[in-house]
Protein backbone atom coordinates (compact mmCIF):
# COMPACT_ATOMS: atom_id res chain seq x y z
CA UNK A 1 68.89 40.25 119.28
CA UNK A 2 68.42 36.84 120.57
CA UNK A 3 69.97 34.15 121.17
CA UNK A 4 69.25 32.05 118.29
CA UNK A 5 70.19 35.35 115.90
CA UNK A 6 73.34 35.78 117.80
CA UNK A 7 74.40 32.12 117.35
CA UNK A 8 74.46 32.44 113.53
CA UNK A 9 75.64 35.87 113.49
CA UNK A 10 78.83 34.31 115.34
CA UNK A 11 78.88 31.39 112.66
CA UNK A 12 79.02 33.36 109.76
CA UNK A 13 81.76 36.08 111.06
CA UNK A 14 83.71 32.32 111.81
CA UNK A 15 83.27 31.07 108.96
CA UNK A 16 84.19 34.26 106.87
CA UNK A 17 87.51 34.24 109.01
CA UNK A 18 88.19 30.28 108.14
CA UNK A 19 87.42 31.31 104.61
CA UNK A 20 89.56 33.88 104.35
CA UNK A 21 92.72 31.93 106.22
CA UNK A 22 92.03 29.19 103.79
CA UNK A 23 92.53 30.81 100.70
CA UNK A 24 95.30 32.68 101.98
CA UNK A 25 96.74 29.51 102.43
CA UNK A 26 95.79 27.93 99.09
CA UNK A 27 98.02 30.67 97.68
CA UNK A 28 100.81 30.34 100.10
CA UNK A 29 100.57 26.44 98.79
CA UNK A 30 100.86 27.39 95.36
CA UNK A 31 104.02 29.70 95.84
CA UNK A 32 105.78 27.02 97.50
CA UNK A 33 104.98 24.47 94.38
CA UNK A 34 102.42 22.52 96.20
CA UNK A 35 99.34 21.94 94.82
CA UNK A 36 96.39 24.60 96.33
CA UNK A 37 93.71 21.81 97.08
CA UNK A 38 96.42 20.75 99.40
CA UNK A 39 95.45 22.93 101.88
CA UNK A 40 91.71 21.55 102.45
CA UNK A 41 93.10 18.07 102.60
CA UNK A 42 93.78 16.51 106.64
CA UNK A 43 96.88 16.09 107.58
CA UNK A 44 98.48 15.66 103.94
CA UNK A 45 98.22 20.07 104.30
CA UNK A 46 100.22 19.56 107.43
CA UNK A 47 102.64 16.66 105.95
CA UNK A 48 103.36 20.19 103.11
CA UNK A 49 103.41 22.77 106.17
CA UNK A 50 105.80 21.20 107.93
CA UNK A 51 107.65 19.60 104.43
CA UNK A 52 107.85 23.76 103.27
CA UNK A 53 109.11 24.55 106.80
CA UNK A 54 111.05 22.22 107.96
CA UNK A 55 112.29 20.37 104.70
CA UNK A 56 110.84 17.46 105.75
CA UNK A 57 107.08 16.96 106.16
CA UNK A 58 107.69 13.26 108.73
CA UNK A 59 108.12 15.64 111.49
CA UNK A 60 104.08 16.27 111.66
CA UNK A 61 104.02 13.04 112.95
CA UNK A 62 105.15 15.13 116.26
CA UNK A 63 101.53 16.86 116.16
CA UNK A 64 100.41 13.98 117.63
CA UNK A 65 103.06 13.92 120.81
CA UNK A 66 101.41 15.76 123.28
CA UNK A 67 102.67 18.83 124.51
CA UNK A 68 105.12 18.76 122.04
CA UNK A 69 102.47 19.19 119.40
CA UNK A 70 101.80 22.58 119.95
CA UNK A 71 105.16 24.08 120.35
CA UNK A 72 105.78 22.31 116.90
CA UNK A 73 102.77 24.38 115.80
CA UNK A 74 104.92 27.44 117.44
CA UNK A 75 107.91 26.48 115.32
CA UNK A 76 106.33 25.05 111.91
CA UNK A 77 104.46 28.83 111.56
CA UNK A 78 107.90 30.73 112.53
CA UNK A 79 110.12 28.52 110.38
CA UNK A 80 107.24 28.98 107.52
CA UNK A 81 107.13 32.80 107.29
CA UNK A 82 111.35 32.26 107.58
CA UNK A 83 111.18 30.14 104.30
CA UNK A 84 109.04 32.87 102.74
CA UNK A 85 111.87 35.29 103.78
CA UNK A 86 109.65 36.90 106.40
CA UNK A 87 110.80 37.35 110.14
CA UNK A 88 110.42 35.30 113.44
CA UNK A 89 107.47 38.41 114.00
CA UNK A 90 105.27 37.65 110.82
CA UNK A 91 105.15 34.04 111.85
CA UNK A 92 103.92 34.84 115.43
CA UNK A 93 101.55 36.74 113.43
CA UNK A 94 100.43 33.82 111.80
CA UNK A 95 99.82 31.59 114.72
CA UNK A 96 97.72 34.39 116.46
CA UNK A 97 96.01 36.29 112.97
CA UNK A 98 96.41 33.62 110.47
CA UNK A 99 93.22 35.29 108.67
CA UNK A 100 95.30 38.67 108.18
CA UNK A 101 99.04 36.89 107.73
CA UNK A 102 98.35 34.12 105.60
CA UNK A 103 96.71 36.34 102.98
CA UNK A 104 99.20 38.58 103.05
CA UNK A 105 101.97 35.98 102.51
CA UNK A 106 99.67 33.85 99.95
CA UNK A 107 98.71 37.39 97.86
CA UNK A 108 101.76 39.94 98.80
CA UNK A 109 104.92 40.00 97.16
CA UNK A 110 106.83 37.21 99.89
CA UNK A 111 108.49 34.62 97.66
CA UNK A 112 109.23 31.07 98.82
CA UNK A 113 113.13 30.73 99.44
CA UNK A 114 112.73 27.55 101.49
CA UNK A 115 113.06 25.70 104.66
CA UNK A 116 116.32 27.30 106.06
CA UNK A 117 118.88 25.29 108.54
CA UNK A 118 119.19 26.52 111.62
């Protein structure tokens, strides 16, 4: 195979993944009352990630601190599979396989609860 072949080989498997990880979190949108087309939409999908998580979406505006952005990436996916009534486990699974964890929190039987306190 060349390189050229290769090349969109590797696209298509990458975009199949993004596709998948999308819809799963279309769904995951809807069961947390948000409208699905949120989830396509920059940074109003993270303004609902972090407002589902955290109970209030203002903290994305941390995303753009850095180094603190990513460990509020760390937290925001934990604290969302702990709003879905999920452990701290499934949410490291979602930072590391969102393409397997999201649709199985969008399409499985996890129900949004909410953003919890502590």
């Amino acid at each position: 195979m060349n390189d050229a072949a290769g090349s969109i080989v590797y696209s298509l498997v990458m975009l199949a993944i993004a596709v998948v990880a999308l819809i799963g979190l279309w769904k995951v949108f809807e069961k947390a009352g948000k409208p699905g087309w949120g989830a396509i939409v920059p940074f109003y999908n993270l303004y609902c990630l972090f407002e589902m998580s955290f109970g209030t979406g203002w903290l994305f505006l941390l995303m753009f601190v850095p180094c603190v952005g990513q460990i509020m990436l760390i937290i925001m996916w934990v604290k969302l599979a702990v709003a879905f009534d999920k452990g701290v486990g499934f949410g490291i699974g979602i930072l590391f396989l969102p393409f397997i964890f999201l649709p199985m929190l969008g399409f499985g039987d996890a129900r949004y609860v909410g953003p919890s306190n502590g």
